[in-house]
C-alpha atoms as a PDB file:
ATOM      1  CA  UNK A   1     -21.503   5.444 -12.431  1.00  0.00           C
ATOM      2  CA  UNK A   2     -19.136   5.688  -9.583  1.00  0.00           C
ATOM      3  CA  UNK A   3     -16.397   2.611 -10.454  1.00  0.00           C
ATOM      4  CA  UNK A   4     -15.606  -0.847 -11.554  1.00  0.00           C
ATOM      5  CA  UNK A   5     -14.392  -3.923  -9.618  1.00  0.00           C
ATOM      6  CA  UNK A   6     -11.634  -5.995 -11.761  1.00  0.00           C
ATOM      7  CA  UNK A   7     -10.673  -8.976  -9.579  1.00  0.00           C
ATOM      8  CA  UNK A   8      -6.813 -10.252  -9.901  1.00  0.00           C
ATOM      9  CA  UNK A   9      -4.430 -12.141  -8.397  1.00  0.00           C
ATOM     10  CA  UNK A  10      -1.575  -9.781  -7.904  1.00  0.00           C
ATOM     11  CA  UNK A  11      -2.003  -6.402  -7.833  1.00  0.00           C
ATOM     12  CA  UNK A  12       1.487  -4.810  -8.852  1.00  0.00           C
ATOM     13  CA  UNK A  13       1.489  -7.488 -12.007  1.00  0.00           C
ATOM     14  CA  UNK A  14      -2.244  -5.940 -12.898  1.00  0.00           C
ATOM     15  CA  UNK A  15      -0.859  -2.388 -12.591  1.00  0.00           C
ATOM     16  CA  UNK A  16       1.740  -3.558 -14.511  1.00  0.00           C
ATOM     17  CA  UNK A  17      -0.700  -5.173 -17.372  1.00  0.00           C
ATOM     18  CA  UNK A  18      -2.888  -1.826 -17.489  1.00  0.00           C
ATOM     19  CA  UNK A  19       0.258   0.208 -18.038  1.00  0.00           C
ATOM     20  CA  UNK A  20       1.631  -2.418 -21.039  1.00  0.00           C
ATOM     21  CA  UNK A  21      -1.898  -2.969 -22.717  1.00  0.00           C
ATOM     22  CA  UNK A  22      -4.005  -0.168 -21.986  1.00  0.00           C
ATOM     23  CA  UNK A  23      -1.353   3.394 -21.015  1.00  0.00           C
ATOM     24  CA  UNK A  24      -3.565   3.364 -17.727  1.00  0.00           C
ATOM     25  CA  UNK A  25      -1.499   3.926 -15.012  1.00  0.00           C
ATOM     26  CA  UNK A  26      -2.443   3.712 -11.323  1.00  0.00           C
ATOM     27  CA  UNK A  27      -2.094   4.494  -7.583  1.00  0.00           C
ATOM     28  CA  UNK A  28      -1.826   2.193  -4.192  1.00  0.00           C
ATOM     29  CA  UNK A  29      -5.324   2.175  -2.567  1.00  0.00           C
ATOM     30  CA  UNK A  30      -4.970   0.650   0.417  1.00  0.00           C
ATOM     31  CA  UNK A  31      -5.835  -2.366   2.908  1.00  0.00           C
ATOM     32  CA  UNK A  32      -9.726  -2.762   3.532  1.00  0.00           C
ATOM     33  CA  UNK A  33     -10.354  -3.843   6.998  1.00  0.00           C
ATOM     34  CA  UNK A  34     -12.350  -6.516   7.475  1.00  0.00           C
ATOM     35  CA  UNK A  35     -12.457  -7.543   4.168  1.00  0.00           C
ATOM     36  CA  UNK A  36      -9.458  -9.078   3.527  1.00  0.00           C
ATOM     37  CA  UNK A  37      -8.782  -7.559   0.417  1.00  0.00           C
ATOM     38  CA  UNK A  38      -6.904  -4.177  -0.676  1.00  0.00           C
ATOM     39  CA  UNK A  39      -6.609  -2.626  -4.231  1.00  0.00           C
ATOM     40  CA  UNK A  40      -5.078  -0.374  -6.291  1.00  0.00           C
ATOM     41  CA  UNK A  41      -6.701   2.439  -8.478  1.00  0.00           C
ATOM     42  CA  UNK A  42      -7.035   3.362 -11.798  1.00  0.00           C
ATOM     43  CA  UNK A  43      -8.594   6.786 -11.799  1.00  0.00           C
ATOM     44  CA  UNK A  44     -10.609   8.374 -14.590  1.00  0.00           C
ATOM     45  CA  UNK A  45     -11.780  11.158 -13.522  1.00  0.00           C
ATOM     46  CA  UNK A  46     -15.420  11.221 -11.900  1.00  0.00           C
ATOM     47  CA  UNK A  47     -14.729   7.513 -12.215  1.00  0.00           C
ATOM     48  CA  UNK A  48     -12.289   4.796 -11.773  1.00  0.00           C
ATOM     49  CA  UNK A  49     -11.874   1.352 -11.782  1.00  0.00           C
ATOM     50  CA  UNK A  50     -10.778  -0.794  -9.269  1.00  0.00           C
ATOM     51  CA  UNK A  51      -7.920  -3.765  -9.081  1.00  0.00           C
ATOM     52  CA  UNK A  52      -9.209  -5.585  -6.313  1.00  0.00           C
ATOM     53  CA  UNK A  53      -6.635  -8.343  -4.575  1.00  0.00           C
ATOM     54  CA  UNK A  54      -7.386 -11.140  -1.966  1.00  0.00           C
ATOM     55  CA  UNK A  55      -4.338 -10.303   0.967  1.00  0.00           C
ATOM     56  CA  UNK A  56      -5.938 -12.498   3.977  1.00  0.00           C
ATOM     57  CA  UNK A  57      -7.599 -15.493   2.813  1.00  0.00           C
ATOM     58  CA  UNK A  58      -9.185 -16.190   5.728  1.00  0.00           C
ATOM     59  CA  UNK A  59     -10.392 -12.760   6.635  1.00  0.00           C
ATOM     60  CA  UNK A  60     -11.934 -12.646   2.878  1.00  0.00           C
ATOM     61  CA  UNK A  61     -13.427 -15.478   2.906  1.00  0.00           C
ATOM     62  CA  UNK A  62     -15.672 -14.329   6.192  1.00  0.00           C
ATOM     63  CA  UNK A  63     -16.337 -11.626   4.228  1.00  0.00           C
ATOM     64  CA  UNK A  64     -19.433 -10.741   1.666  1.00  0.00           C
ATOM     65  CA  UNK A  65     -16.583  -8.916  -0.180  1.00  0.00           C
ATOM     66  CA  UNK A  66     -13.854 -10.783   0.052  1.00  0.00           C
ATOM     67  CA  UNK A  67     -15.547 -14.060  -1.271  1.00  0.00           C
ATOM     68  CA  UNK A  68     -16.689 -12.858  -4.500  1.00  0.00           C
ATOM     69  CA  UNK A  69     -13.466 -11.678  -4.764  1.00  0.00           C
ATOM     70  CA  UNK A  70     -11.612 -14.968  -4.188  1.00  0.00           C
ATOM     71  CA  UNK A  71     -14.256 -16.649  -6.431  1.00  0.00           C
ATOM     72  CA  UNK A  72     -13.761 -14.476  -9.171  1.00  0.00           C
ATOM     73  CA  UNK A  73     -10.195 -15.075  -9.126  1.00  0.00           C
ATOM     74  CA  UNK A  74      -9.892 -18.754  -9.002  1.00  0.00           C
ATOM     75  CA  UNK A  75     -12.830 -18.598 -12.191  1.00  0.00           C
ATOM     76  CA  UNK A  76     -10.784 -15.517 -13.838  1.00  0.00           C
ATOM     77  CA  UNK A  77     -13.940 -14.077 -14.322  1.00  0.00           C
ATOM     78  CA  UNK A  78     -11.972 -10.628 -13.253  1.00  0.00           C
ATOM     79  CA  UNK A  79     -15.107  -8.091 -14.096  1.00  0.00           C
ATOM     80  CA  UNK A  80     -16.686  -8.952 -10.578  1.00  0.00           C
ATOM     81  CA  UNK A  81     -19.263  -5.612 -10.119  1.00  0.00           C
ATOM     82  CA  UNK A  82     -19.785  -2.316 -10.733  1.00  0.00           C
ATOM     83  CA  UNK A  83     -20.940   0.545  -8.373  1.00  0.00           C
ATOM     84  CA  UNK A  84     -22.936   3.101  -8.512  1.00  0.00           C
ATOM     85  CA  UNK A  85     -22.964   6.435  -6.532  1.00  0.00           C
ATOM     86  CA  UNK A  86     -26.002   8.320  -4.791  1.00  0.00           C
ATOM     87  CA  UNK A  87     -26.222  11.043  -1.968  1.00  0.00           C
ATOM     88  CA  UNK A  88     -29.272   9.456  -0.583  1.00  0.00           C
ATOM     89  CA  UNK A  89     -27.971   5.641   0.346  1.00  0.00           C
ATOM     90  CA  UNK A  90     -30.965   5.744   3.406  1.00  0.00           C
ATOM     91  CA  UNK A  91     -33.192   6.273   0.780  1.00  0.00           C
ATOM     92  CA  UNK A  92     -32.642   3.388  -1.764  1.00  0.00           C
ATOM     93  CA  UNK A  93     -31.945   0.773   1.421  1.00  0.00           C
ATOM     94  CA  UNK A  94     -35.394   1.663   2.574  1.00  0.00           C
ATOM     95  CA  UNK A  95     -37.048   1.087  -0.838  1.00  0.00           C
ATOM     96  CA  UNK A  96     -34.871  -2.293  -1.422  1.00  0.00           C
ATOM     97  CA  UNK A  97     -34.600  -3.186   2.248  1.00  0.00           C
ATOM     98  CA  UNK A  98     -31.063  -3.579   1.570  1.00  0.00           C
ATOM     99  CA  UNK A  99     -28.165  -3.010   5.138  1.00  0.00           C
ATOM    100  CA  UNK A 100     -26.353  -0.020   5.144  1.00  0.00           C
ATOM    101  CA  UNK A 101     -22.691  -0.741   6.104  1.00  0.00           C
ATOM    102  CA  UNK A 102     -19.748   1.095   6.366  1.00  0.00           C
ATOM    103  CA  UNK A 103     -16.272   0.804   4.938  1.00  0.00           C
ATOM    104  CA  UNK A 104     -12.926   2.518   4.919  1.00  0.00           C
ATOM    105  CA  UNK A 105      -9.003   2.214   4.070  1.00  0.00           C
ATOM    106  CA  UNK A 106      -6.572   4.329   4.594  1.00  0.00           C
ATOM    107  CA  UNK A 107      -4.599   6.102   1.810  1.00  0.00           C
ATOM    108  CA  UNK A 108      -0.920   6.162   0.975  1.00  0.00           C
ATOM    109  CA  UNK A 109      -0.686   9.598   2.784  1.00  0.00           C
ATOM    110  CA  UNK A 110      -2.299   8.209   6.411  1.00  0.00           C
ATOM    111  CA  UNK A 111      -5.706   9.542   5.661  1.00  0.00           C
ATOM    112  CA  UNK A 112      -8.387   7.566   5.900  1.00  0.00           C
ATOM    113  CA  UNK A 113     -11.146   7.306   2.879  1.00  0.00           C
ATOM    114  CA  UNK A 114     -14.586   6.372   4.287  1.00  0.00           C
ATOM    115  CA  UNK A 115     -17.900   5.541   2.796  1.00  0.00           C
ATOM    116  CA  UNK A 116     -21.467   3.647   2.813  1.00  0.00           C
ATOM    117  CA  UNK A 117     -22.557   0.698   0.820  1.00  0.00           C
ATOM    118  CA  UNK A 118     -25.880  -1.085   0.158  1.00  0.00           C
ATOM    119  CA  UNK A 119     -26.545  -4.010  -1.711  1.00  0.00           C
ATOM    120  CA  UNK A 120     -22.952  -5.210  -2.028  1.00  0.00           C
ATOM    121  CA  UNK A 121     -24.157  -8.852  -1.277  1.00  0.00           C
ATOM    122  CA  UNK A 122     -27.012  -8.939  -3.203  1.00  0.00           C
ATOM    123  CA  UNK A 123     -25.527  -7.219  -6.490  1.00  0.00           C
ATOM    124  CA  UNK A 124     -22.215  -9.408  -6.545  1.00  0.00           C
ATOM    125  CA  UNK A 125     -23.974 -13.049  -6.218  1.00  0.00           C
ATOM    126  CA  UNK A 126     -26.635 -12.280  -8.684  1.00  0.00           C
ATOM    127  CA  UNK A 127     -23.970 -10.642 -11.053  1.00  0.00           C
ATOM    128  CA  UNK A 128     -24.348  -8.538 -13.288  1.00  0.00           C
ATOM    129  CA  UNK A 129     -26.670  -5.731 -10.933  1.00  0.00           C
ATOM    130  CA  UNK A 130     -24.906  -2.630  -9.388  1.00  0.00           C
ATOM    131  CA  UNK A 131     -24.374  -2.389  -5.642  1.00  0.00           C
ATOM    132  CA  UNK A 132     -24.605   1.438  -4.106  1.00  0.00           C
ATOM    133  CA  UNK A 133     -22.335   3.616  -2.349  1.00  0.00           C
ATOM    134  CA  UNK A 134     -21.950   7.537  -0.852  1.00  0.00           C
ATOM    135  CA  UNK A 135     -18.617   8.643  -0.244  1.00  0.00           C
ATOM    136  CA  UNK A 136     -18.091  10.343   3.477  1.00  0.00           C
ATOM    137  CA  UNK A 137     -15.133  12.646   1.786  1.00  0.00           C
ATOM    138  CA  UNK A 138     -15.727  15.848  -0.593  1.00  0.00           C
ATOM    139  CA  UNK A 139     -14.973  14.751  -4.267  1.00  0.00           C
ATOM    140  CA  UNK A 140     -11.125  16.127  -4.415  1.00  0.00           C
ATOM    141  CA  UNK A 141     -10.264  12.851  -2.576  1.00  0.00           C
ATOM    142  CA  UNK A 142     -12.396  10.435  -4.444  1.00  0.00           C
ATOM    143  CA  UNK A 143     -10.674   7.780  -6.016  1.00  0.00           C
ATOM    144  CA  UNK A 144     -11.073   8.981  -9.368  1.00  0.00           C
ATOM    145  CA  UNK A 145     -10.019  12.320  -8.886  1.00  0.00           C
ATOM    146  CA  UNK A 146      -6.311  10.726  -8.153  1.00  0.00           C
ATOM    147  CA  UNK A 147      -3.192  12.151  -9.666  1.00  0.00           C
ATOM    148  CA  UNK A 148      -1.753   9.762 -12.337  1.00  0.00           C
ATOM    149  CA  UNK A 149       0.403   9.315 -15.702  1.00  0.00           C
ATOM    150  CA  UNK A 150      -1.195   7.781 -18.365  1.00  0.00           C
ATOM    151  CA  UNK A 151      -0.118   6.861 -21.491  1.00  0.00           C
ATOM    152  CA  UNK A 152      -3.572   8.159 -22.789  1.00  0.00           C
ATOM    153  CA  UNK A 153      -6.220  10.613 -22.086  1.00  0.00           C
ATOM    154  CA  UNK A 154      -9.241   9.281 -20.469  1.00  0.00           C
ATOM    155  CA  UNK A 155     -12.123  10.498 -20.450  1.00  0.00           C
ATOM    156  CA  UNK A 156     -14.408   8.211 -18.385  1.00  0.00           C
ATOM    157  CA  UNK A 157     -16.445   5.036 -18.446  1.00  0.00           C
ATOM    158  CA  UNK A 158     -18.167   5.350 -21.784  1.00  0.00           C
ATOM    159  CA  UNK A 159     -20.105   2.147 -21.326  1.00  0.00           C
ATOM    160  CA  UNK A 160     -20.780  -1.112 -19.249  1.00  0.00           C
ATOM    161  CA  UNK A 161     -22.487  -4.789 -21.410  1.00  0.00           C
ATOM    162  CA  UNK A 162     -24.274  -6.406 -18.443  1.00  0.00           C
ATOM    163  CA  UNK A 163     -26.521 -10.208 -19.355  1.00  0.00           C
ATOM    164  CA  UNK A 164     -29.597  -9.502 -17.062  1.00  0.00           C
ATOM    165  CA  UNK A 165     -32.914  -9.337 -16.357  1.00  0.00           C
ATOM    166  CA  UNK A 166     -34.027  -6.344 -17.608  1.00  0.00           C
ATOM    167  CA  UNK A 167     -37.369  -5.909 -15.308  1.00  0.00           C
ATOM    168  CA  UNK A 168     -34.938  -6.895 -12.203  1.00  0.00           C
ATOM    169  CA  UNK A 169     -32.399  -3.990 -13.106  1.00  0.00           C
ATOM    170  CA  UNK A 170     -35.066  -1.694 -13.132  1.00  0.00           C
ATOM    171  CA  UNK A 171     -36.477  -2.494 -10.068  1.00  0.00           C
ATOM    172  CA  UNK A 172     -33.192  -2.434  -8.667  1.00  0.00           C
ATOM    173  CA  UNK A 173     -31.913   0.751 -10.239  1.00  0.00           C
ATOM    174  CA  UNK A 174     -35.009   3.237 -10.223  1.00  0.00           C
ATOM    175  CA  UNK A 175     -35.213   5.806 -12.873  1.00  0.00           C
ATOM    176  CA  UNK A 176     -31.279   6.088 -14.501  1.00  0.00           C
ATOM    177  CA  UNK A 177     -29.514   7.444 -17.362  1.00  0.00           C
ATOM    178  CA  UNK A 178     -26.122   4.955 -17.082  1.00  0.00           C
ATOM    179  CA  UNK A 179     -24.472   4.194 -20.089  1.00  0.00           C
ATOM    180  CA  UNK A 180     -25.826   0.263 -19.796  1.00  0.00           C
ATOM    181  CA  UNK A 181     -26.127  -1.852 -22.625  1.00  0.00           C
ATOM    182  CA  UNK A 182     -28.046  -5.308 -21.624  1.00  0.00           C
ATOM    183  CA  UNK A 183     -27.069  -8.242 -23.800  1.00  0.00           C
ATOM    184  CA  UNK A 184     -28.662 -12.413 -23.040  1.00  0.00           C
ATOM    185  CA  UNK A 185     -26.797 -14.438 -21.276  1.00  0.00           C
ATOM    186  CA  UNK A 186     -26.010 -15.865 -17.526  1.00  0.00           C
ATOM    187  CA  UNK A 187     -25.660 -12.950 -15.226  1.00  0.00           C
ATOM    188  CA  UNK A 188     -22.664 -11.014 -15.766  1.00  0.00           C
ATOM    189  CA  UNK A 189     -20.797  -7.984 -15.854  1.00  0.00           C
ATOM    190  CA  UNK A 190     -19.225  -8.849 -19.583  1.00  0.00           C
ATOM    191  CA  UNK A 191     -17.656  -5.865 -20.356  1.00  0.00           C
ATOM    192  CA  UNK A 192     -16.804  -2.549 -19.717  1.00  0.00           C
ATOM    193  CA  UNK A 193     -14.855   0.593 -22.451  1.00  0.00           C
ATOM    194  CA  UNK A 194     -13.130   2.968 -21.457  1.00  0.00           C
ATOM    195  CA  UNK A 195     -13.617   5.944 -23.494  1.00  0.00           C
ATOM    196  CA  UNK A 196     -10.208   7.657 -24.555  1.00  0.00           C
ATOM    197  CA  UNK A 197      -8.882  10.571 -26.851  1.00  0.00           C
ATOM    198  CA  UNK A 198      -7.093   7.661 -28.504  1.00  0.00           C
ATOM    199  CA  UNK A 199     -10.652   5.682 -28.661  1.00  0.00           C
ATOM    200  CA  UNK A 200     -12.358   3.016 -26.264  1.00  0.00           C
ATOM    201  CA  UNK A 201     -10.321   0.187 -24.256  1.00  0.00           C
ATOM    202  CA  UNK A 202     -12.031  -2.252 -23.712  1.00  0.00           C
ATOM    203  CA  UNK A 203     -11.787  -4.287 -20.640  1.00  0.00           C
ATOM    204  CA  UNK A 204     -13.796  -8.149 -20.842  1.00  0.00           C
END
């Protein structure tokens, strides 16, 4: 499990709403080129999950990513996707014949975070499936990995409720030990905890 995509409209009044419901606090992201989108972070660790904003409508809406994004906002449906990570990307495109593309932003210091997606289209109009992604950067400056106050003590994503096919999500995923738990449904990501020395947040 690499991170999860939570759609809103404004991303200083979600980082505000973590901080008041959850004690999650979080970092600036950055712009994503191309996209039209940027984001802020809310790390946890090996994982994270991601406030994801539309800031150009027009360059979102040209955009695989961006669109969802924009959709999911106008629907409130804010749990958009969920991502998971792999050090052989070429591997799983060739055996889905998914693209490869590349992405980047930089970070509040003037680096610049880069890494590889598959799937991205695929998994966020069908809902519900994961999209893929390497990181280009060694795993001090992954997202999760950010310094942060929180109120509480997380200690990762303790478990995501997806409504899908459960043949399709194996074909999709391969042999996996994620902490999925498949309920009926339309497709969706439905919810996701947070596991906590205080307990689980969960985020719907």
């Amino acid at each position: 499990m690499d991170h999860i995509i939570y759609a809103v409209g404004d991303l200083e009044v979600a980082a505000a709403r973590f901080w008041d419901e959850f004690g999650l606090g979080s970092v600036v992201g950055g712009r994503h080129p191309g996209w039209g989108t940027a984001n802020r972070i809310v790390p946890l660790g090996r994982e994270y999950v991601e406030l994801v904003a539309v800031v150009d409508r027009n360059e979102a809406a040209g955009s695989e990513f961006g669109r969802p994004v924009l959709e999911a906002v106008a629907s409130q449906q804010r749990l958009l996707g969920w991502a998971v990570a792999t050090d052989d990307l070429a591997g799983i495109a060739r055996r889905l014949n998914l693209e490869v593309t590349s992405g980047s932003r930089t970070r509040p210091d003037g680096s610049t975070l880069r890494w590889q997606l598959a799937g991205v289209g695929h998994a966020l109009a069908a809902h519900g499936l994961p999209f893929f992604i390497q990181w280009s950067d060694p795993p001090r400056l992954h997202p999760g990995a950010a310094e942060v106050g929180h109120r509480v003590t997380p200690r990762g994503i303790g478990w995501i409720e997806i409504a899908v096919d459960e043949q399709s999500l194996r074909a999709w995923l391969g042999d996996h030990d994620l902490p999925v738990r498949v309920t009926e449904g339309p497709s969706s990501l439905s919810a996701v905890a947070i596991s906590t020395t205080a307990g689980e947040l969960v985020l719907r």
